[in-house]
PDB file of N, CA and C in Angstrom:
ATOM      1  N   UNK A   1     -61.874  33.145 -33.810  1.00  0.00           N
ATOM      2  CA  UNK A   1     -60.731  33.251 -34.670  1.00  0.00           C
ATOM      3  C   UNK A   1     -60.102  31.860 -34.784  1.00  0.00           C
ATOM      4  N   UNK A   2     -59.636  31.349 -36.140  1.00  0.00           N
ATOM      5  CA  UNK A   2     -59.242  29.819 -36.391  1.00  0.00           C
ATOM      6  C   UNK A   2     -57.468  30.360 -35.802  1.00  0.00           C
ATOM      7  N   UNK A   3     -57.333  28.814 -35.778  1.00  0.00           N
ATOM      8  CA  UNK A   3     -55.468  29.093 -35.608  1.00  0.00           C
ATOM      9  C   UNK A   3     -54.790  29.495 -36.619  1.00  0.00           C
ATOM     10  N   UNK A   4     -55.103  29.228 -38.184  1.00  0.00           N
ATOM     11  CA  UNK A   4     -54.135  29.967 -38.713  1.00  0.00           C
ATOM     12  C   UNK A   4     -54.442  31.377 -39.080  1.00  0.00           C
ATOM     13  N   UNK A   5     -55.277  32.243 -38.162  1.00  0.00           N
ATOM     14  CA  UNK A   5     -55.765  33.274 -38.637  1.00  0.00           C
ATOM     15  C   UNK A   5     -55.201  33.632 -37.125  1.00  0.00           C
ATOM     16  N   UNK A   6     -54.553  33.345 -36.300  1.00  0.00           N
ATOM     17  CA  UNK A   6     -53.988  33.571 -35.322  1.00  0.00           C
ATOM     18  C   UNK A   6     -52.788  33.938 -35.452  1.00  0.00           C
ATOM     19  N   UNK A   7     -52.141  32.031 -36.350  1.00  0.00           N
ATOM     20  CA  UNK A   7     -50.754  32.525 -36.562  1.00  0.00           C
ATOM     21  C   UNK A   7     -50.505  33.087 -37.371  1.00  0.00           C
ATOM     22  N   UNK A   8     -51.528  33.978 -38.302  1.00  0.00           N
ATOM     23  CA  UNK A   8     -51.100  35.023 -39.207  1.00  0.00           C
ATOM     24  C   UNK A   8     -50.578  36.796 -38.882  1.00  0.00           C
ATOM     25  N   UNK A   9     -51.863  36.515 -37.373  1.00  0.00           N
ATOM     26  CA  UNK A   9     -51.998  38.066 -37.201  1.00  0.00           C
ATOM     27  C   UNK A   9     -50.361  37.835 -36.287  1.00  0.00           C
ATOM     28  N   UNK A  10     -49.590  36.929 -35.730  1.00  0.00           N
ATOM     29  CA  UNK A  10     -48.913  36.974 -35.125  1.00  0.00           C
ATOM     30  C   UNK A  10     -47.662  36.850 -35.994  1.00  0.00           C
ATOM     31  N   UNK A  11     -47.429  36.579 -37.373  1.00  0.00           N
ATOM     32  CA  UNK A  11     -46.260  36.721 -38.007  1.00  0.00           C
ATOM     33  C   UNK A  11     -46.354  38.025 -38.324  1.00  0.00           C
ATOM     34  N   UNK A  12     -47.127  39.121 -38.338  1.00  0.00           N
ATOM     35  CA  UNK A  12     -47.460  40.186 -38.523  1.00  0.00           C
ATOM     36  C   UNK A  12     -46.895  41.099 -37.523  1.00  0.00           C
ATOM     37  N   UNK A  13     -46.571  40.744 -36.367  1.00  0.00           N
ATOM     38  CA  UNK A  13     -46.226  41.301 -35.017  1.00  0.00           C
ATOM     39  C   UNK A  13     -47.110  41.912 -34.636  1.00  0.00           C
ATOM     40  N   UNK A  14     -48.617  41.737 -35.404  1.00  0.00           N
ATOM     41  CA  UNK A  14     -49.401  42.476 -34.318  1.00  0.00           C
ATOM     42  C   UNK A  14     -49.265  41.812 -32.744  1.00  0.00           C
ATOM     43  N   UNK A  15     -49.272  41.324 -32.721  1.00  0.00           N
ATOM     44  CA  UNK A  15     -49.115  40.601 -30.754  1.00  0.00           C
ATOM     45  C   UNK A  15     -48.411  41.124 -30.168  1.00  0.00           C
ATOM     46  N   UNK A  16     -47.373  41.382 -30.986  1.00  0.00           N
ATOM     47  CA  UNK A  16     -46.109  42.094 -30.289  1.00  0.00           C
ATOM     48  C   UNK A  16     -45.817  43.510 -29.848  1.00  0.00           C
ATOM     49  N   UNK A  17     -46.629  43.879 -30.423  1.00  0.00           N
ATOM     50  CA  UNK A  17     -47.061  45.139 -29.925  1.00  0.00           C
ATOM     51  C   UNK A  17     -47.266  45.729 -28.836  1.00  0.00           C
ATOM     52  N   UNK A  18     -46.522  46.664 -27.887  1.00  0.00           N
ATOM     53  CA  UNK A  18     -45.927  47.682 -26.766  1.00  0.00           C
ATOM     54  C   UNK A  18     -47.320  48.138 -26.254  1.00  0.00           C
ATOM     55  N   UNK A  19     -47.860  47.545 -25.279  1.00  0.00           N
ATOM     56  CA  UNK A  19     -49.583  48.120 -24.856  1.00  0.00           C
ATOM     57  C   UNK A  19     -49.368  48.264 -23.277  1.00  0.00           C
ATOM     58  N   UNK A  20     -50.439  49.386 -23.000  1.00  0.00           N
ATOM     59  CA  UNK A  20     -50.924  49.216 -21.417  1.00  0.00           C
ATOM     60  C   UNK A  20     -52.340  49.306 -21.604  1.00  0.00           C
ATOM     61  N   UNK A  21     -52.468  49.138 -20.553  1.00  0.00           N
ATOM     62  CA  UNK A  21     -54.307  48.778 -19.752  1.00  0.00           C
ATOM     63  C   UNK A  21     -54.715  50.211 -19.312  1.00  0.00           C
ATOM     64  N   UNK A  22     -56.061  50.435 -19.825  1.00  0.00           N
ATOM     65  CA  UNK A  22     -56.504  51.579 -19.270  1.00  0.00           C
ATOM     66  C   UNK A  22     -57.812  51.306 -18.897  1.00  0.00           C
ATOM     67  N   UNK A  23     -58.551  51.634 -17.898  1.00  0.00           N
ATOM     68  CA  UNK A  23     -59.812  52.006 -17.173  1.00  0.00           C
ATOM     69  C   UNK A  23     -59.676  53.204 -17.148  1.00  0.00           C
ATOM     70  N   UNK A  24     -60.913  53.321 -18.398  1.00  0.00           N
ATOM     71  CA  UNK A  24     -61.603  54.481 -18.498  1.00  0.00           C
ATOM     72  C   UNK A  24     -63.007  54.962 -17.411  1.00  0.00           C
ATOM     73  N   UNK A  25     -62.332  55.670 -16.322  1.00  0.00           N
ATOM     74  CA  UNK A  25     -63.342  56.125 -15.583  1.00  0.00           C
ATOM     75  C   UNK A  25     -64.554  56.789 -16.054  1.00  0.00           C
ATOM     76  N   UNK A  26     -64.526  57.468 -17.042  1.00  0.00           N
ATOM     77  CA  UNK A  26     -65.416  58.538 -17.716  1.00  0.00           C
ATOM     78  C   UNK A  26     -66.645  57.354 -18.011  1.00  0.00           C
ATOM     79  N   UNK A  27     -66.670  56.251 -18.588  1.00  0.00           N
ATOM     80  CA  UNK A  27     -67.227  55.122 -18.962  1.00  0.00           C
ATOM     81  C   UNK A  27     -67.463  53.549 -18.546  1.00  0.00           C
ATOM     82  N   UNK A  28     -66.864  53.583 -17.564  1.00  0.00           N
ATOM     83  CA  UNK A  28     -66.434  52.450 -16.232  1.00  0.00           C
ATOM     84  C   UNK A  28     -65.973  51.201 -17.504  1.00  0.00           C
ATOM     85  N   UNK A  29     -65.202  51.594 -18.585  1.00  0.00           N
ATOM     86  CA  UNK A  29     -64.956  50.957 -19.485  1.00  0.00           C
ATOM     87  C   UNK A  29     -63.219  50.478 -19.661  1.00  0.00           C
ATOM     88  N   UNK A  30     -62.600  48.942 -20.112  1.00  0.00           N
ATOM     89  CA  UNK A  30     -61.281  49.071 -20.283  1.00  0.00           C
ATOM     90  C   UNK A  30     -60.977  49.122 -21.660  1.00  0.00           C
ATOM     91  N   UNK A  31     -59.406  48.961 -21.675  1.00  0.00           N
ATOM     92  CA  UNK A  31     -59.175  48.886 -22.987  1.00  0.00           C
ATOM     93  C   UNK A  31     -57.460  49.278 -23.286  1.00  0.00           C
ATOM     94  N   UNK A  32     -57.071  48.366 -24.038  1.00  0.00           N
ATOM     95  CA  UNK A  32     -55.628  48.605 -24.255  1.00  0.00           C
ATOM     96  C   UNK A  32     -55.135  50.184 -24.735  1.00  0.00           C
ATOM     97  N   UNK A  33     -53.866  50.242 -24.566  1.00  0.00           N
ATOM     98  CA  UNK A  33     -53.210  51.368 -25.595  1.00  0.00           C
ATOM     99  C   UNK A  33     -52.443  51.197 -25.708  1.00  0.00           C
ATOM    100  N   UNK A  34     -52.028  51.279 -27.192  1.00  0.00           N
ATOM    101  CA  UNK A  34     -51.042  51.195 -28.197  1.00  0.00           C
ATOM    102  C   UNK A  34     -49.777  52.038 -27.747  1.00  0.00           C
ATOM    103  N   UNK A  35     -48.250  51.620 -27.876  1.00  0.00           N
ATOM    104  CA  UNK A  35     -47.346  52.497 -28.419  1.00  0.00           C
ATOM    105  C   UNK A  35     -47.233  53.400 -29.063  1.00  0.00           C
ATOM    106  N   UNK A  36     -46.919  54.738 -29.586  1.00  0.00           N
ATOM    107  CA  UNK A  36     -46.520  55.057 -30.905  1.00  0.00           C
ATOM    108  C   UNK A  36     -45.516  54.901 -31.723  1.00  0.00           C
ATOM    109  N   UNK A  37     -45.411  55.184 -32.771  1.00  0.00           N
ATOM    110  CA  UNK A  37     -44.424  54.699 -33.978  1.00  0.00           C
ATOM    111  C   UNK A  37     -43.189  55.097 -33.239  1.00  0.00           C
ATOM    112  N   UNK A  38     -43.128  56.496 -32.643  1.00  0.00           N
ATOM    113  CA  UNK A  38     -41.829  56.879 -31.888  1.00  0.00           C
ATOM    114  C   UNK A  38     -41.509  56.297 -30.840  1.00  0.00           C
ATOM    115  N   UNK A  39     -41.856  55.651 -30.236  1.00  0.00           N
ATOM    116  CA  UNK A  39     -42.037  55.024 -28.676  1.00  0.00           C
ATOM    117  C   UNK A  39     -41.372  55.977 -27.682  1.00  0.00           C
ATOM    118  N   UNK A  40     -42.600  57.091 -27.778  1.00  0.00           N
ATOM    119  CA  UNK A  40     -42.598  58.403 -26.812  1.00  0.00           C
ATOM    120  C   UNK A  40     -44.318  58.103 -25.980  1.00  0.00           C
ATOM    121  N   UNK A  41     -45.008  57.818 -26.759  1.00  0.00           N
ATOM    122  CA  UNK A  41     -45.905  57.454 -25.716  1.00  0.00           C
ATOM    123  C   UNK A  41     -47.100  56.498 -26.409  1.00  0.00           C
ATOM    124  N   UNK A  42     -47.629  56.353 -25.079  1.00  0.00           N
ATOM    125  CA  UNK A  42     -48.844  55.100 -25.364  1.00  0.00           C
ATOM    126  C   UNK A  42     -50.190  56.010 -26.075  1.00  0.00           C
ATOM    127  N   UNK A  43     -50.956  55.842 -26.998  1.00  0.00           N
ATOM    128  CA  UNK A  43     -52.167  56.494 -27.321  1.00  0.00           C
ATOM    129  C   UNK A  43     -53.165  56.114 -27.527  1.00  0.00           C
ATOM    130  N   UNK A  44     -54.537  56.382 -27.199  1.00  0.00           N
ATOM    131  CA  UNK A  44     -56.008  55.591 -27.665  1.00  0.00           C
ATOM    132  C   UNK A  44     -56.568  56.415 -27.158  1.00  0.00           C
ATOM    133  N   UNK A  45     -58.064  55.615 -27.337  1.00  0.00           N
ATOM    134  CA  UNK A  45     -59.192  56.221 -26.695  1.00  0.00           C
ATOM    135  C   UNK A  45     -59.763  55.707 -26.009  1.00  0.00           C
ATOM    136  N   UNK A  46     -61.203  55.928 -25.433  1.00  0.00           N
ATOM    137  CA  UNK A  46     -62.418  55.113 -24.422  1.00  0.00           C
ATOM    138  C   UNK A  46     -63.153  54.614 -25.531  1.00  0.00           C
ATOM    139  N   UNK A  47     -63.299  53.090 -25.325  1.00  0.00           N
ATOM    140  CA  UNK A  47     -63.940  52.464 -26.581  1.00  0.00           C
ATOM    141  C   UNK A  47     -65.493  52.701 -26.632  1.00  0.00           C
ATOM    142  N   UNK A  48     -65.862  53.748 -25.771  1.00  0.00           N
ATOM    143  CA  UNK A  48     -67.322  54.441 -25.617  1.00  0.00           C
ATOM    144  C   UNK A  48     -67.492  55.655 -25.911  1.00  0.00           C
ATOM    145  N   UNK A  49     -67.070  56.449 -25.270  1.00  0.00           N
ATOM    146  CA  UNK A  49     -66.998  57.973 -25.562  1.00  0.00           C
ATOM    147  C   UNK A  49     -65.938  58.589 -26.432  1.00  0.00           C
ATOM    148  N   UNK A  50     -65.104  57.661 -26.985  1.00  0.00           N
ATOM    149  CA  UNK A  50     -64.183  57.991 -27.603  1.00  0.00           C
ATOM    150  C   UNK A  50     -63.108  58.975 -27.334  1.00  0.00           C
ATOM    151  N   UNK A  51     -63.067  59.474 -25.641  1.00  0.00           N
ATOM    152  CA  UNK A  51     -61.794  60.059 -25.125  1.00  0.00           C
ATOM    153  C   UNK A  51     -60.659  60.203 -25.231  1.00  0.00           C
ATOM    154  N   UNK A  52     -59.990  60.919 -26.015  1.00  0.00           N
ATOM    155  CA  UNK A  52     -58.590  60.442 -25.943  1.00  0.00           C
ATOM    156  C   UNK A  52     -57.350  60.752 -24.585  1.00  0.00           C
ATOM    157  N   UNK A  53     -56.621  59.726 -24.742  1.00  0.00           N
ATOM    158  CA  UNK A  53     -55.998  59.586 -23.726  1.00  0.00           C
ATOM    159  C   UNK A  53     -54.757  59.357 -24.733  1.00  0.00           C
ATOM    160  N   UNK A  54     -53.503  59.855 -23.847  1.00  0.00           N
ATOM    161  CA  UNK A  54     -51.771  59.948 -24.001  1.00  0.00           C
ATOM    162  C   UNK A  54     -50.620  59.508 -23.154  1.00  0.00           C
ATOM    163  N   UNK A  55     -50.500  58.402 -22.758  1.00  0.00           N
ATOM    164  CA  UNK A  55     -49.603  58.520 -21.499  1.00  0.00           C
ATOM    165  C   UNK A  55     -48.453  59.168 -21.772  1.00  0.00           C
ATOM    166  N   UNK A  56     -47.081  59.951 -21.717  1.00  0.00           N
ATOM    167  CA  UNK A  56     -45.694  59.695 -22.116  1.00  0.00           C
ATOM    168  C   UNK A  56     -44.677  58.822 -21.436  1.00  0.00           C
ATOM    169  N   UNK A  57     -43.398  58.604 -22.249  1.00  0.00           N
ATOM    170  CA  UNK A  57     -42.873  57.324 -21.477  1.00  0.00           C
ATOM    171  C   UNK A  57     -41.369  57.911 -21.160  1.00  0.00           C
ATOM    172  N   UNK A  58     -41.643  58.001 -19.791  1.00  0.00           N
ATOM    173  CA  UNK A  58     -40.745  58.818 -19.122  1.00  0.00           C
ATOM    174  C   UNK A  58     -39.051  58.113 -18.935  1.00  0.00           C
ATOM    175  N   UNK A  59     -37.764  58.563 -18.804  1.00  0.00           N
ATOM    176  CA  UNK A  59     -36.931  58.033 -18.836  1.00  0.00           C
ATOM    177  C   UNK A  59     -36.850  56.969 -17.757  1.00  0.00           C
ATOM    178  N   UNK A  60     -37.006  57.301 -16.707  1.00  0.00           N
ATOM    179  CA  UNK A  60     -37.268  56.205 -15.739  1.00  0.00           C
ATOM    180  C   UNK A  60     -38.248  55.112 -15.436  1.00  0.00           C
ATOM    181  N   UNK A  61     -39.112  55.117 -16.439  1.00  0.00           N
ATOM    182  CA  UNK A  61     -40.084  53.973 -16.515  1.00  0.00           C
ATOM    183  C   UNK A  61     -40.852  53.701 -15.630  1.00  0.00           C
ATOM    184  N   UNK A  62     -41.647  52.558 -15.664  1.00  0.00           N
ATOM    185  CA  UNK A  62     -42.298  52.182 -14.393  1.00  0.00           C
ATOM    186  C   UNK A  62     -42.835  50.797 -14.920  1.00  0.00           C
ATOM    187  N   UNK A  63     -42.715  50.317 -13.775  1.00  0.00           N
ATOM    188  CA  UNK A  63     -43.164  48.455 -14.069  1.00  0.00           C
ATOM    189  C   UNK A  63     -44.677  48.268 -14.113  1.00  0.00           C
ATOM    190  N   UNK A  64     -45.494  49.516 -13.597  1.00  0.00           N
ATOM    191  CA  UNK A  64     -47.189  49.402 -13.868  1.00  0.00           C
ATOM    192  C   UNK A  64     -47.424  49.396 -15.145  1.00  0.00           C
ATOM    193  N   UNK A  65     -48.601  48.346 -15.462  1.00  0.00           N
ATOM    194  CA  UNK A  65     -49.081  47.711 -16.824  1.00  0.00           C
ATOM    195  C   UNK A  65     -50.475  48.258 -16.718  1.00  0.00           C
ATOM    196  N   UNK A  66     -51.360  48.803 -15.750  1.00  0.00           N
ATOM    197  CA  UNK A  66     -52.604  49.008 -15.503  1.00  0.00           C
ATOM    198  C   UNK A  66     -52.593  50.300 -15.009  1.00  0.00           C
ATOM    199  N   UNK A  67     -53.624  51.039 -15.727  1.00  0.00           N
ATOM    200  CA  UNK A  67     -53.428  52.909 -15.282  1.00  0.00           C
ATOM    201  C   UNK A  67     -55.098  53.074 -15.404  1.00  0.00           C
ATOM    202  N   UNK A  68     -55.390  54.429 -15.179  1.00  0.00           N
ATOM    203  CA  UNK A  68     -56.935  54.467 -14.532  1.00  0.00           C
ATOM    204  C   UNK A  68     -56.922  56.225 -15.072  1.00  0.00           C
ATOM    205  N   UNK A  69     -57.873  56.431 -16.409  1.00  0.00           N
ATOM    206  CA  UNK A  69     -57.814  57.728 -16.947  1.00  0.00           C
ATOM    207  C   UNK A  69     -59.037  58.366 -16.630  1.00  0.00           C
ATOM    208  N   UNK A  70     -58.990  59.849 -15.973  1.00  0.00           N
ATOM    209  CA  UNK A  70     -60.309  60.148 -15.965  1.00  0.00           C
ATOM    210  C   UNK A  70     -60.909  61.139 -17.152  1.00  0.00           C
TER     211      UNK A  70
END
């Protein structure tokens, strides 16, 4: 990716974008997940088996950035 195709996707706020880390056990595979539009919870899949996974985002939070879905 060139730099201004960097600083494009980043005036875009894609970068900015609300993610956690998931290890997908099912696939010994990682892979981010997205926010949703509501910012009620994180959503994706296993970039292999295509699993879906949901975290919700509980009132009390938690400072872990890295979670482990089976």
């Amino acid at each position: 990716m060139t730099e201004p195709e960097i600083k494009k996707i980043s005036e875009k706020g894609l970068s900015k974008r609300k993610w956690i880390g998931v290890h997908f056990q099912c696939c010994q595979a990682y892979s981010r997940i997205y926010i949703n539009k509501q910012n009620t919870t994180y959503e994706g899949q296993c970039p292999r088996c295509l699993k879906k996974v949901r975290v919700r985002i509980g009132a009390e939070g938690t400072k872990n950035r890295f979670f482990k879905a089976w």
